[in-house]
Structures are given as C-alpha cells and as structure tokens.
Protein backbone atom coordinates (compact mmCIF):
# COMPACT_ATOMS: atom_id res chain seq x y z
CA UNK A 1 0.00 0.00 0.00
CA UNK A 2 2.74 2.35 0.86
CA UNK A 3 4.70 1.36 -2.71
CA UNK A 4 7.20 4.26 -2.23
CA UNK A 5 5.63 6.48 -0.16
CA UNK A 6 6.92 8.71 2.53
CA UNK A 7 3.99 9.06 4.75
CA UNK A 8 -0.14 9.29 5.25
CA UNK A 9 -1.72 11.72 6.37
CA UNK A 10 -5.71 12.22 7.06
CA UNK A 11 -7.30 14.82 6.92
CA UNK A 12 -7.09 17.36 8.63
CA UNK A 13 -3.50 17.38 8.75
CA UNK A 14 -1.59 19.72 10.94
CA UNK A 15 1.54 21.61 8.14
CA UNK A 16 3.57 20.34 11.00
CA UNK A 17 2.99 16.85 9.69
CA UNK A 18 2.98 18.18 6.01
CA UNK A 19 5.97 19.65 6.09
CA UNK A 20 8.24 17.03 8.21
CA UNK A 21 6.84 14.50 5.54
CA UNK A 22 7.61 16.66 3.13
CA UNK A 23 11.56 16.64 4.88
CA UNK A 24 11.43 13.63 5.09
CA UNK A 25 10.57 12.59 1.65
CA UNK A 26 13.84 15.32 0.45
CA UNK A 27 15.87 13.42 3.06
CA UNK A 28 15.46 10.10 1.71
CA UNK A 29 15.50 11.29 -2.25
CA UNK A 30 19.12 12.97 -1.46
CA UNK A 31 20.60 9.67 0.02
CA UNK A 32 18.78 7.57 -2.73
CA UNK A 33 20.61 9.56 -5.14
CA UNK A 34 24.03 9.48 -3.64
CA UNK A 35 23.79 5.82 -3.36
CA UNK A 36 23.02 5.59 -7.24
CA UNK A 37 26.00 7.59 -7.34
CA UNK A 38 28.17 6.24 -5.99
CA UNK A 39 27.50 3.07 -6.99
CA UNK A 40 27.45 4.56 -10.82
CA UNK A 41 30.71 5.27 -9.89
CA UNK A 42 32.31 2.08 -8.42
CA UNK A 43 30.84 0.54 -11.82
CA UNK A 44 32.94 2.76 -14.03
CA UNK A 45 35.71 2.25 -11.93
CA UNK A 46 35.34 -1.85 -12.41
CA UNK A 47 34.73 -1.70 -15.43
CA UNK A 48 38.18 -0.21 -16.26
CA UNK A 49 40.04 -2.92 -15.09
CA UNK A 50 41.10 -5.80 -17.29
CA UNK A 51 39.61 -9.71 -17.52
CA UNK A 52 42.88 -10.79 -15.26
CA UNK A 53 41.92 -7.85 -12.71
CA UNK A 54 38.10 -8.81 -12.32
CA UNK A 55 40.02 -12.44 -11.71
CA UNK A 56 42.41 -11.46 -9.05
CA UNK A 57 39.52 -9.01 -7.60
CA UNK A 58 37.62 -10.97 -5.68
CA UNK A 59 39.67 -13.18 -4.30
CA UNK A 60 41.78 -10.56 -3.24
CA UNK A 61 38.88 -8.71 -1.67
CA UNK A 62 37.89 -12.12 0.10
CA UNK A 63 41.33 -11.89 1.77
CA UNK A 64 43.44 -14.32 0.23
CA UNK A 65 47.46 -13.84 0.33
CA UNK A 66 48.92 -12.75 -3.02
CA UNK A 67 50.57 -16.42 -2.76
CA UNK A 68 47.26 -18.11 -2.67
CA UNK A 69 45.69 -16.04 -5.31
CA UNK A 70 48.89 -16.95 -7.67
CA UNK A 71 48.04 -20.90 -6.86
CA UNK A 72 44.59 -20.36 -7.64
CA UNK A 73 44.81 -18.47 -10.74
CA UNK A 74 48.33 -20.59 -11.44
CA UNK A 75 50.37 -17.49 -12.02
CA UNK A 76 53.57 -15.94 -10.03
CA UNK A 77 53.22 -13.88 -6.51
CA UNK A 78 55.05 -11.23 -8.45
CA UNK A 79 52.33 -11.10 -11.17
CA UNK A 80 49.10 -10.84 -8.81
CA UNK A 81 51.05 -7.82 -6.84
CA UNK A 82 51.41 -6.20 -10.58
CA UNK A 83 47.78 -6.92 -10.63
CA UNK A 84 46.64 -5.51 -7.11
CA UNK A 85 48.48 -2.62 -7.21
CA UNK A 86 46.70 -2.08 -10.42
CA UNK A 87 43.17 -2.53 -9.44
CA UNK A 88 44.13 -0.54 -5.57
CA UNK A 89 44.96 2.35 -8.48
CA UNK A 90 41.94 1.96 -10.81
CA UNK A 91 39.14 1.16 -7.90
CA UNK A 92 40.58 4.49 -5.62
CA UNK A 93 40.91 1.79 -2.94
CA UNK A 94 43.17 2.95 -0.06
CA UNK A 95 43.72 -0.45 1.10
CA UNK A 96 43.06 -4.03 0.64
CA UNK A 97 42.16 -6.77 3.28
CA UNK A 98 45.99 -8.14 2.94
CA UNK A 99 48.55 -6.25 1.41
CA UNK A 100 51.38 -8.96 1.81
CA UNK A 101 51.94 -12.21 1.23
C-alpha cells in the first residue's frame, strides 16, 4: 500500500505533519541519489580494469594472500602484486584486506 511512499496523512492534517513528511521525503531522495551515485561510480571504476583484474579481484577482496591467489589463478606472486596494485589504483581503494603475502 505504501509502494514508495513517505507518509499518510488524514485529513485534517496539521503543516507540522505536512511539512516534516515533506523533509522527510527530500531526506530520503538525497541519500537515494548518492547511493546511485556512488555506486554509478564504483561501476565505471570496475569496469576499467582488465579480464585478469576482475580475476584477481575478488579473491583478493575475500582476503586471500597474493601467494594463494597466484596458486589459484596458477600465475607468479610477483604477477598478482602487478595486478593488485593495479586494481588498488583503478578502484581508488586505499587499502586491501591483505597487502602482503
């Protein structure tokens, strides 16, 4: 019944009531959009990196040591550091779950 919105109100309604739903309403539209935002934004970033990065991403991100990502993906330690230092730059991270290993 309430498919999206803010608040009710019978009648007569105080403008008290009018206008905090009204607030309320601007509130929730403002953080709604940031979110989209942002997220928008997190998507262009992924989407910059290459097939090998969206690889090593998420197993990085899960916290796996750059040795156990190289056994998984059966490359060298050196190569998946290449590859999260590149994604750290791409994705504006300022740190990763393990940064040695």
């Amino acid at each position: 019944m309430k498919a999206g919105a803010v608040e009710f109100l019978t009648k007569p309604y105080r403008s008290r009531a009018l206008l905090d739903a009204i607030h309320a309403a601007i509130e929730r539209d403002q953080s709604a959009h940031k979110e989209r935002s942002e997220t928008e934004e997190l998507r262009q970033r992924y989407e910059q990196l290459t097939p090998r990065e969206r690889e090593v991403l998420p197993l990085v991100a899960a916290g796996l040591l750059n040795k156990q990502v190289a056994g998984e993906l059966t490359t060298t330690e050196r190569t998946i550091k290449f590859h999260r230092a590149h994604i750290m730059q791409k994705m504006r991270a300022e740190s990763s779950p393990i940064w040695c290993g």
